[in-house]
PDB file of N, CA and C in Angstrom:
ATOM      1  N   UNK A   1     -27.410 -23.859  -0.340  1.00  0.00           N
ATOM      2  CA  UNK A   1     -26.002 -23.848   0.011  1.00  0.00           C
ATOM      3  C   UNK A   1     -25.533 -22.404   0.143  1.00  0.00           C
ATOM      4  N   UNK A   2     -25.029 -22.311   0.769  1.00  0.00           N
ATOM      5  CA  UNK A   2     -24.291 -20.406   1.554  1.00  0.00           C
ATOM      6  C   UNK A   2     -22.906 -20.798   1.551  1.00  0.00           C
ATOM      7  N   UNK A   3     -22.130 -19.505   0.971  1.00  0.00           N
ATOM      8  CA  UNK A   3     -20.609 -19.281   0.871  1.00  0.00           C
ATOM      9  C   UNK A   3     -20.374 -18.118   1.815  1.00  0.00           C
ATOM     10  N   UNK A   4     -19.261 -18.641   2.957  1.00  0.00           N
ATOM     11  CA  UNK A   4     -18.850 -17.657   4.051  1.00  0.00           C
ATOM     12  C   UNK A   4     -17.771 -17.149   3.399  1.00  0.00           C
ATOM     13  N   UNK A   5     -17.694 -15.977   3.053  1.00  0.00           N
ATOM     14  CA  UNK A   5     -16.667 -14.959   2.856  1.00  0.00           C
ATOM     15  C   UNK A   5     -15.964 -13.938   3.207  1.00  0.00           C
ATOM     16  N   UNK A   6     -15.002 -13.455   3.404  1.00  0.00           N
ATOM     17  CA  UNK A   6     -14.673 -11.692   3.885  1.00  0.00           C
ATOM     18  C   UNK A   6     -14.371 -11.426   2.642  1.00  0.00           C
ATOM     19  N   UNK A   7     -14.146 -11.392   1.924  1.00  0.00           N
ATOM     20  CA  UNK A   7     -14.135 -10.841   0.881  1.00  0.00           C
ATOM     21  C   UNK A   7     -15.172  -9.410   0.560  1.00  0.00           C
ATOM     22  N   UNK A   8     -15.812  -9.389   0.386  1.00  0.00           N
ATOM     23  CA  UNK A   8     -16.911  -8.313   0.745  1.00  0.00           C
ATOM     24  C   UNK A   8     -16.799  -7.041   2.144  1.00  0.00           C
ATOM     25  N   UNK A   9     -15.353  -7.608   2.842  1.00  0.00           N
ATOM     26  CA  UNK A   9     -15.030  -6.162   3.481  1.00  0.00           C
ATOM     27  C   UNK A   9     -13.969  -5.929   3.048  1.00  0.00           C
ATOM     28  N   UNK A  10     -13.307  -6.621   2.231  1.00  0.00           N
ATOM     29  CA  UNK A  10     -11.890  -6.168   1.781  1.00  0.00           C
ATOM     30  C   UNK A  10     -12.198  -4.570   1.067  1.00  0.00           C
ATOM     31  N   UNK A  11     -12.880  -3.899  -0.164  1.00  0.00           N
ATOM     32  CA  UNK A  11     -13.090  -2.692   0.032  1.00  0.00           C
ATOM     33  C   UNK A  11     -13.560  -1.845   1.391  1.00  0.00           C
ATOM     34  N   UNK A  12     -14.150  -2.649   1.758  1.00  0.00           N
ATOM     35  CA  UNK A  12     -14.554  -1.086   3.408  1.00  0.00           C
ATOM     36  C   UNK A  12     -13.247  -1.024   3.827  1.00  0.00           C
ATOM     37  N   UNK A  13     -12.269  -2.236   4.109  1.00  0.00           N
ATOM     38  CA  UNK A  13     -11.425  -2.294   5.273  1.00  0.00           C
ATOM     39  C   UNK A  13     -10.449  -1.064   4.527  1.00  0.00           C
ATOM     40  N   UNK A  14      -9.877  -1.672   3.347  1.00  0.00           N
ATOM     41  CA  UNK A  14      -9.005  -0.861   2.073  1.00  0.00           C
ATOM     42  C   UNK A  14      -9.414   0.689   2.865  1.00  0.00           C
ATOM     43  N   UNK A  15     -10.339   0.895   2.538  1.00  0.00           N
ATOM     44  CA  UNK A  15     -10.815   2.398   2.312  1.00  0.00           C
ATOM     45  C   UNK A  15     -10.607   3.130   4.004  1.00  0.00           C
ATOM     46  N   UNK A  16     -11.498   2.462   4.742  1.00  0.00           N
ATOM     47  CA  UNK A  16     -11.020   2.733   5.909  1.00  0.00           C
ATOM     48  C   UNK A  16      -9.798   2.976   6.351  1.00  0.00           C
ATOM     49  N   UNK A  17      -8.932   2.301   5.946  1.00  0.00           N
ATOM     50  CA  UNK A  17      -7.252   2.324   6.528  1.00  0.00           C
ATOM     51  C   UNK A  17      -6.941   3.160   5.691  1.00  0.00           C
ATOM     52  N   UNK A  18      -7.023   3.976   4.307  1.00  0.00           N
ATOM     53  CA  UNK A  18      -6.761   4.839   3.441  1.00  0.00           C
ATOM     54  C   UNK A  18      -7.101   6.064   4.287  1.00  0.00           C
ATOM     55  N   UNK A  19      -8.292   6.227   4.754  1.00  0.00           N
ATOM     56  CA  UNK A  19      -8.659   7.466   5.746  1.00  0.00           C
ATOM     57  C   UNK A  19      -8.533   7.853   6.345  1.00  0.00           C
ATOM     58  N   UNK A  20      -8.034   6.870   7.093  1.00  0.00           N
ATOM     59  CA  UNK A  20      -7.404   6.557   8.751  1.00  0.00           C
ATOM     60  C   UNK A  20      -6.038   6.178   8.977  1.00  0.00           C
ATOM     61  N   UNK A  21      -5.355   6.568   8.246  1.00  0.00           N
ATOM     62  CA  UNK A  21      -3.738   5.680   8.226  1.00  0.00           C
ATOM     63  C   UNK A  21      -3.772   5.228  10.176  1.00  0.00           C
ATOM     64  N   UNK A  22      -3.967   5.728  10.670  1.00  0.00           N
ATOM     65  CA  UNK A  22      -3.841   5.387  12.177  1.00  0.00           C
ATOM     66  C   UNK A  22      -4.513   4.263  12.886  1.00  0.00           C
ATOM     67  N   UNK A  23      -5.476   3.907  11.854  1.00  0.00           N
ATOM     68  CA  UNK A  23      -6.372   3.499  12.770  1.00  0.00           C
ATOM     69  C   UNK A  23      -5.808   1.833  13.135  1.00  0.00           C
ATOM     70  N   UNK A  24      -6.347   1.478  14.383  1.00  0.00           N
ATOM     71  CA  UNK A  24      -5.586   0.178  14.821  1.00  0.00           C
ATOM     72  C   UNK A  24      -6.167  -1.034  14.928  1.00  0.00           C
ATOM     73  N   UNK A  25      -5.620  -2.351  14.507  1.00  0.00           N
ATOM     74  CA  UNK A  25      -5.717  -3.239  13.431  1.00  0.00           C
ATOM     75  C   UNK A  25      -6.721  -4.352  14.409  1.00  0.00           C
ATOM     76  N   UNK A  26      -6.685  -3.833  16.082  1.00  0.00           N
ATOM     77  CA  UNK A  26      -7.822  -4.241  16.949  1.00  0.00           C
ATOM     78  C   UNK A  26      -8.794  -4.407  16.920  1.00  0.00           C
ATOM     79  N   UNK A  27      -8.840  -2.596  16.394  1.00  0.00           N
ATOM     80  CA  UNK A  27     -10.385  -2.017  16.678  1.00  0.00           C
ATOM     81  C   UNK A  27     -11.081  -2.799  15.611  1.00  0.00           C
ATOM     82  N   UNK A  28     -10.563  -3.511  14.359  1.00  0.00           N
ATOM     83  CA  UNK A  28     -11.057  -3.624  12.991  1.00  0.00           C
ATOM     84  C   UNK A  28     -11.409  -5.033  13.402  1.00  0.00           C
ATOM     85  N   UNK A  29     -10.404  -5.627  14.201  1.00  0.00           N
ATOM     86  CA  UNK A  29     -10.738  -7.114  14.543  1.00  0.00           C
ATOM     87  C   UNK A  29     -11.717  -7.312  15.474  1.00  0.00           C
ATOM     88  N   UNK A  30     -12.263  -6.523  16.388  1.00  0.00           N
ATOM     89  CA  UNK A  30     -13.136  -6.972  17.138  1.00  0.00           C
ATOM     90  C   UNK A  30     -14.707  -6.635  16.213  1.00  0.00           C
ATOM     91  N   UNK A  31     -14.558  -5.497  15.885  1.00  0.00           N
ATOM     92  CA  UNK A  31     -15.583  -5.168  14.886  1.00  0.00           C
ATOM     93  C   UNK A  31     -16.166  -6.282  14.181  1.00  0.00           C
ATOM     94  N   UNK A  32     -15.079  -7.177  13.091  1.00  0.00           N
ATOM     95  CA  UNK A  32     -15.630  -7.878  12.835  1.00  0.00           C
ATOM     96  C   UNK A  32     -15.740  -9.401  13.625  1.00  0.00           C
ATOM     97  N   UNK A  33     -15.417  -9.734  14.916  1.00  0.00           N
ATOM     98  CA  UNK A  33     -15.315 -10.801  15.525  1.00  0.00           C
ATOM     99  C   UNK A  33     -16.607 -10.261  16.154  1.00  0.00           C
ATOM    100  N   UNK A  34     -17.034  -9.683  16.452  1.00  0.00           N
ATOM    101  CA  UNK A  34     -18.394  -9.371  17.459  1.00  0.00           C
ATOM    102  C   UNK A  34     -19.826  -9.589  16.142  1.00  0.00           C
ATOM    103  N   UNK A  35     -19.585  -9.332  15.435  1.00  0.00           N
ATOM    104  CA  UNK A  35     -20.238  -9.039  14.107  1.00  0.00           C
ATOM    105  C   UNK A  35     -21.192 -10.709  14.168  1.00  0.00           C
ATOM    106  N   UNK A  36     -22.282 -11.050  14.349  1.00  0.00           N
ATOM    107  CA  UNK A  36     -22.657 -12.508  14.055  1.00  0.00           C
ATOM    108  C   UNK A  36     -22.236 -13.209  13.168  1.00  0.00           C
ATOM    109  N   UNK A  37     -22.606 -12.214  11.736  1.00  0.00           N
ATOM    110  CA  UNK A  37     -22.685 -13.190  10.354  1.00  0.00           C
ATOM    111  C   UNK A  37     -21.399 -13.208  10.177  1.00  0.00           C
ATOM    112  N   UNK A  38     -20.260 -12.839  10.640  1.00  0.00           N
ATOM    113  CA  UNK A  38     -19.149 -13.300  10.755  1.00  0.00           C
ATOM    114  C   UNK A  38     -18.098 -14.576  11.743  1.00  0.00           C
ATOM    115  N   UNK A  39     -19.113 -15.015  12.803  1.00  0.00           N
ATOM    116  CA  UNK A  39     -18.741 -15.663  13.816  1.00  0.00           C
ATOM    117  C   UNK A  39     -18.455 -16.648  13.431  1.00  0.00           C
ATOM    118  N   UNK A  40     -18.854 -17.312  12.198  1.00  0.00           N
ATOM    119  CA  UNK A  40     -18.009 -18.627  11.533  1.00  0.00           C
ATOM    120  C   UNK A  40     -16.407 -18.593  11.538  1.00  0.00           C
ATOM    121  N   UNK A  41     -15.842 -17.707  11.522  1.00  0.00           N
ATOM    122  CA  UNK A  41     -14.207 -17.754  10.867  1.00  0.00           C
ATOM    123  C   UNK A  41     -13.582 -17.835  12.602  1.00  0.00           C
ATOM    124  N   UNK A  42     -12.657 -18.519  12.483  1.00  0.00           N
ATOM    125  CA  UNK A  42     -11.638 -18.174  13.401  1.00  0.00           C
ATOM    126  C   UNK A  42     -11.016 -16.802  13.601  1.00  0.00           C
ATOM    127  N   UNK A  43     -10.761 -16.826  15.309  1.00  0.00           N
ATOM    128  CA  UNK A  43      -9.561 -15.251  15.043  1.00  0.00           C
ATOM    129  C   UNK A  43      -8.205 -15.362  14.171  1.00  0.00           C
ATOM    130  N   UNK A  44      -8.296 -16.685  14.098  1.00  0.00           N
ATOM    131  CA  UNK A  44      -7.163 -16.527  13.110  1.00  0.00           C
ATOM    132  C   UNK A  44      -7.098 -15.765  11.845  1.00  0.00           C
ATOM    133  N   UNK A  45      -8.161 -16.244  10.997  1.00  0.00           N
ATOM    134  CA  UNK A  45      -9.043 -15.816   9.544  1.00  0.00           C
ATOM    135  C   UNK A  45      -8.755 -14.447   9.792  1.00  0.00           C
ATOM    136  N   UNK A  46      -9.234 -14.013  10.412  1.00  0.00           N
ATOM    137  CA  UNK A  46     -10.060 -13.133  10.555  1.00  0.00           C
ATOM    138  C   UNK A  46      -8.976 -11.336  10.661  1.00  0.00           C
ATOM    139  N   UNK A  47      -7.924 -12.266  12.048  1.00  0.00           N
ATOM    140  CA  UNK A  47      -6.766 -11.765  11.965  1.00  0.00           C
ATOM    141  C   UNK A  47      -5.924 -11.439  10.915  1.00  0.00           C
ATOM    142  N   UNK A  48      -5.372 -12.324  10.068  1.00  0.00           N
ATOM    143  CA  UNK A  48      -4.876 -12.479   8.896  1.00  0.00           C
ATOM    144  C   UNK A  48      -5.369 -11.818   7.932  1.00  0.00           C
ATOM    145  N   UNK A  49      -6.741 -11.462   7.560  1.00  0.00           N
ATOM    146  CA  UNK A  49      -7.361 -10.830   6.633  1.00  0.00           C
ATOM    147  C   UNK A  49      -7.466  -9.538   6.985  1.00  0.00           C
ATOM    148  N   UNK A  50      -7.462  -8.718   8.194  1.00  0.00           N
ATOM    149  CA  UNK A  50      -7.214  -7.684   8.795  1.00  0.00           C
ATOM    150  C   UNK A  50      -5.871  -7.299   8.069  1.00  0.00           C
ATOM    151  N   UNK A  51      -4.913  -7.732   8.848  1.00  0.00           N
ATOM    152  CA  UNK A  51      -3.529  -7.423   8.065  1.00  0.00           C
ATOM    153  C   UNK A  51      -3.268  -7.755   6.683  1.00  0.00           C
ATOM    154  N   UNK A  52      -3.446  -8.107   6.233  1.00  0.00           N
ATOM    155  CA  UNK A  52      -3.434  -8.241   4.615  1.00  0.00           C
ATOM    156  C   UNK A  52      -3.837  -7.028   4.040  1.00  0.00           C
ATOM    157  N   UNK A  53      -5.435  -6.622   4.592  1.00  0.00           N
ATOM    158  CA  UNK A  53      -6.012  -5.508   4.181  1.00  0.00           C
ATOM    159  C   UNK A  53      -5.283  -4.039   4.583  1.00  0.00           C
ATOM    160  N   UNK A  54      -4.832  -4.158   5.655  1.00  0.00           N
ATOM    161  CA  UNK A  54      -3.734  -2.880   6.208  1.00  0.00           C
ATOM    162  C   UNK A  54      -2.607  -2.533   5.351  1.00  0.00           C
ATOM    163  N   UNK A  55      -2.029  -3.658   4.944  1.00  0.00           N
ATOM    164  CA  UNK A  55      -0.583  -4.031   4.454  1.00  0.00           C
ATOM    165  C   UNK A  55      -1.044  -3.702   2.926  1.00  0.00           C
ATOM    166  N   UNK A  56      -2.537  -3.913   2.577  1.00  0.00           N
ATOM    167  CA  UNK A  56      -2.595  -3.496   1.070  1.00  0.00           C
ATOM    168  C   UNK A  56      -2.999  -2.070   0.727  1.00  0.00           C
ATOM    169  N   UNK A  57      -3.420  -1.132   1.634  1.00  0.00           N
ATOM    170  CA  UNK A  57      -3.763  -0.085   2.142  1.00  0.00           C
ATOM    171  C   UNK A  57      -2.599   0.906   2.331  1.00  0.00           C
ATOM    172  N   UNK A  58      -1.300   0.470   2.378  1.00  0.00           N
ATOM    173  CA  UNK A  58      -0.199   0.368   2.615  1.00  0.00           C
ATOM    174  C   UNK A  58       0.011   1.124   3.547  1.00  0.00           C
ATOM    175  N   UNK A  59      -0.382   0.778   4.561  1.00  0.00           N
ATOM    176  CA  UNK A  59      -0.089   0.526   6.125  1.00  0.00           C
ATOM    177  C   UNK A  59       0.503  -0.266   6.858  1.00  0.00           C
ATOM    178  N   UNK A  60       1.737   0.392   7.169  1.00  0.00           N
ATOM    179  CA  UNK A  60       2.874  -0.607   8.122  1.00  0.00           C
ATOM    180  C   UNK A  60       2.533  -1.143   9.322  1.00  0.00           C
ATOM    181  N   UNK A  61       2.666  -2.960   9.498  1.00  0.00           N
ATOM    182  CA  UNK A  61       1.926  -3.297  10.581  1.00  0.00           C
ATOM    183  C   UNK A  61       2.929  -3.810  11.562  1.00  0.00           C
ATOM    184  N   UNK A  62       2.770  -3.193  12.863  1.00  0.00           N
ATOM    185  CA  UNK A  62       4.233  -3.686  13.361  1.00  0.00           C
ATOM    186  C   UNK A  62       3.484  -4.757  14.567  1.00  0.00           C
ATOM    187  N   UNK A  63       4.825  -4.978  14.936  1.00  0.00           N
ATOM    188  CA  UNK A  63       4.677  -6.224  16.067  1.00  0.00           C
ATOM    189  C   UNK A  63       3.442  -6.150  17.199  1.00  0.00           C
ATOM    190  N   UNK A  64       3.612  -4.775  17.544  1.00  0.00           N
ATOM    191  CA  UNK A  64       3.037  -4.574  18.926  1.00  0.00           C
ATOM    192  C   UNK A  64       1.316  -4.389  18.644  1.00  0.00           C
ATOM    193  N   UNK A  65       1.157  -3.988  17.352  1.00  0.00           N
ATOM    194  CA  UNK A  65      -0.118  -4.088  17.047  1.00  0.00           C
ATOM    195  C   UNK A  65      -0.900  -5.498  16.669  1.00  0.00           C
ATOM    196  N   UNK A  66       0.123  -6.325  16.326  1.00  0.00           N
ATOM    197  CA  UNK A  66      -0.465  -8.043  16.106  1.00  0.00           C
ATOM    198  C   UNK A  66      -0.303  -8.502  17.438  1.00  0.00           C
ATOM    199  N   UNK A  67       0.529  -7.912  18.753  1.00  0.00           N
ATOM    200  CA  UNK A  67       0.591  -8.388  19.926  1.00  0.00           C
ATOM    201  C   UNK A  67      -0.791  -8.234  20.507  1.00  0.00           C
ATOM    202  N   UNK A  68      -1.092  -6.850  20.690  1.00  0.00           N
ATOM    203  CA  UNK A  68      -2.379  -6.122  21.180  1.00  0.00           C
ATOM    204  C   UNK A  68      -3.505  -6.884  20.892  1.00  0.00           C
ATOM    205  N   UNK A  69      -3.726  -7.547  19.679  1.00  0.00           N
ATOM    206  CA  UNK A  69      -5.112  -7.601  19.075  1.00  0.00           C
ATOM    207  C   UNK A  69      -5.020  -9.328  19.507  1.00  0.00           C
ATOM    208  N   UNK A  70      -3.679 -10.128  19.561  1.00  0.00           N
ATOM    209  CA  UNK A  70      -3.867 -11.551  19.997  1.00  0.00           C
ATOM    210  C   UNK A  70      -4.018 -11.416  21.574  1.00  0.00           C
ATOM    211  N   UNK A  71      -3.501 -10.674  22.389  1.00  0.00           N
ATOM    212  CA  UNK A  71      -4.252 -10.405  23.853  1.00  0.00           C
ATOM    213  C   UNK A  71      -5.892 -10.478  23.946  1.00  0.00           C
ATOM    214  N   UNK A  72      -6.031 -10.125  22.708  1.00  0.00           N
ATOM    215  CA  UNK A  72      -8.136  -9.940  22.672  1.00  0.00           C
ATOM    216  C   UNK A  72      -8.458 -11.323  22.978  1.00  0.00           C
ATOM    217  N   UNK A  73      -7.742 -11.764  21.718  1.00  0.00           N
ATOM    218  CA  UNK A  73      -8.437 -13.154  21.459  1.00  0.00           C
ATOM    219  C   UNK A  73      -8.279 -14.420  22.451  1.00  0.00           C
ATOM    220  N   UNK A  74      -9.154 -14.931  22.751  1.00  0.00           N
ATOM    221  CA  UNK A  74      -9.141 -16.128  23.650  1.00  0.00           C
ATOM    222  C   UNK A  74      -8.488 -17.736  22.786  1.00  0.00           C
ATOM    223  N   UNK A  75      -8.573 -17.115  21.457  1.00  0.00           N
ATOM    224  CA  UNK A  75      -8.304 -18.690  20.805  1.00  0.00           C
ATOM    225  C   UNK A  75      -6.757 -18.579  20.353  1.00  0.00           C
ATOM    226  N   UNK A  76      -6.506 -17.213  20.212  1.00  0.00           N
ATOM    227  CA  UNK A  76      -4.609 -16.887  19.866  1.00  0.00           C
ATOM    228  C   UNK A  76      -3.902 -16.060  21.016  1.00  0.00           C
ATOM    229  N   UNK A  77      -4.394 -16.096  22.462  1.00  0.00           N
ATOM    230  CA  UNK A  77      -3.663 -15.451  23.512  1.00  0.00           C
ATOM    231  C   UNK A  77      -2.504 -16.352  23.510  1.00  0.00           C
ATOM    232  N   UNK A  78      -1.410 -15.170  23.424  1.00  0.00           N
ATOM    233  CA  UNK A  78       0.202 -16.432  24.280  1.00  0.00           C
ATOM    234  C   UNK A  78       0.534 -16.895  23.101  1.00  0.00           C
ATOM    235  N   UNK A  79       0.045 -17.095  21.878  1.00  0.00           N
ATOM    236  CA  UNK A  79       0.697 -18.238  20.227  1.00  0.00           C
ATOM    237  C   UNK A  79       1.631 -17.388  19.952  1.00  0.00           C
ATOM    238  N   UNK A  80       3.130 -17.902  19.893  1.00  0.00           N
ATOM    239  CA  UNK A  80       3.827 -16.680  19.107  1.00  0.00           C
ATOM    240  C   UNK A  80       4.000 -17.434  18.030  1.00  0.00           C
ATOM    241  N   UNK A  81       3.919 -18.416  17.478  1.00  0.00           N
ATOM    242  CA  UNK A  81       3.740 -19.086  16.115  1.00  0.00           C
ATOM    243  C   UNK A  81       2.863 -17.900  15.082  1.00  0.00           C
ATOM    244  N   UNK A  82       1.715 -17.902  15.787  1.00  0.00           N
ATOM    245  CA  UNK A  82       0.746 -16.703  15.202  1.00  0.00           C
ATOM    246  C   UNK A  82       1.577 -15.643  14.934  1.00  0.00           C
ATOM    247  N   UNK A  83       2.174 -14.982  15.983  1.00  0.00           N
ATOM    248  CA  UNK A  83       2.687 -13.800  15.638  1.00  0.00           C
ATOM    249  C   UNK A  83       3.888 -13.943  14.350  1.00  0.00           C
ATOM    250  N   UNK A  84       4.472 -15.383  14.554  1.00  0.00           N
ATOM    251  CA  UNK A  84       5.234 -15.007  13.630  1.00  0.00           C
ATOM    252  C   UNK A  84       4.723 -15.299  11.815  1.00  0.00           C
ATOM    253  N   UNK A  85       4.001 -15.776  11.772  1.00  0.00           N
ATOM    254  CA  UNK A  85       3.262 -16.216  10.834  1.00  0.00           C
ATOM    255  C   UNK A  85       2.489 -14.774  10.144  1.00  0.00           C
ATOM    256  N   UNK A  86       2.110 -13.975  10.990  1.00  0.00           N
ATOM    257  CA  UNK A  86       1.144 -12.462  11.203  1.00  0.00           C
ATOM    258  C   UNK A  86       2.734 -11.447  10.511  1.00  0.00           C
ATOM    259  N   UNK A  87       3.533 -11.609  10.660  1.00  0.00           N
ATOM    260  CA  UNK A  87       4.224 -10.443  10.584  1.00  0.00           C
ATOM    261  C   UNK A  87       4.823 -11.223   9.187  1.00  0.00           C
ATOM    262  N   UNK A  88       4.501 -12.250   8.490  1.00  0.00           N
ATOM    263  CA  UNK A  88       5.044 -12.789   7.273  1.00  0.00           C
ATOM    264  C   UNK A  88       4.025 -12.409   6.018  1.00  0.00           C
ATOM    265  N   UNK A  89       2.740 -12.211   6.595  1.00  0.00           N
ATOM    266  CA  UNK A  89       1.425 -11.863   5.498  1.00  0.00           C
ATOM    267  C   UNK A  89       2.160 -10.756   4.805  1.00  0.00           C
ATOM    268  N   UNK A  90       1.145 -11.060   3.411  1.00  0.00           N
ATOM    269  CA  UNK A  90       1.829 -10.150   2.721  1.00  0.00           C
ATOM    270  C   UNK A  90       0.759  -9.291   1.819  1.00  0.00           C
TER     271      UNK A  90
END
């Protein structure tokens, strides 16, 4: 039996966004959406755990950057439910 987790990038991501205050919340999502052993989770997951990790990093995540990164995605293009749900994480 195997347990799918992100949990195990929550320090890289932390640290990364500590280094990088700039860096954008895309680049982090495709990284791990391209990633195989990650291809189980939805962009949703995946999304959500991105920003969480930014927001705990304490990095302000604004609209246009949860806009940008749901343009990527083929499974959350166009949802503004998502977006609004994305800008409520905490």
């Amino acid at each position: 039996m195997q347990i799918y987790t992100l949990i195990p990038l929550q320090p890289k991501l932390i640290k990364h966004y500590k280094k990088y205050p700039k860096a954008s919340i895309s680049a982090q999502f495709r990284l791990i959406t391209e990633n195989p052993s990650y291809a189980i989770f939805s962009d949703y997951v995946v999304l959500a755990f991105v920003v969480s990790c930014a927001r705990a990093a304490g990095i302000k995540v604004s609209k246009s950057q949860i806009q940008r990164t749901l343009r990527m995605s083929v499974e959350l293009k166009g949802n503004r439910q998502v977006l609004a749900c994305l800008l409520e994480v905490k």
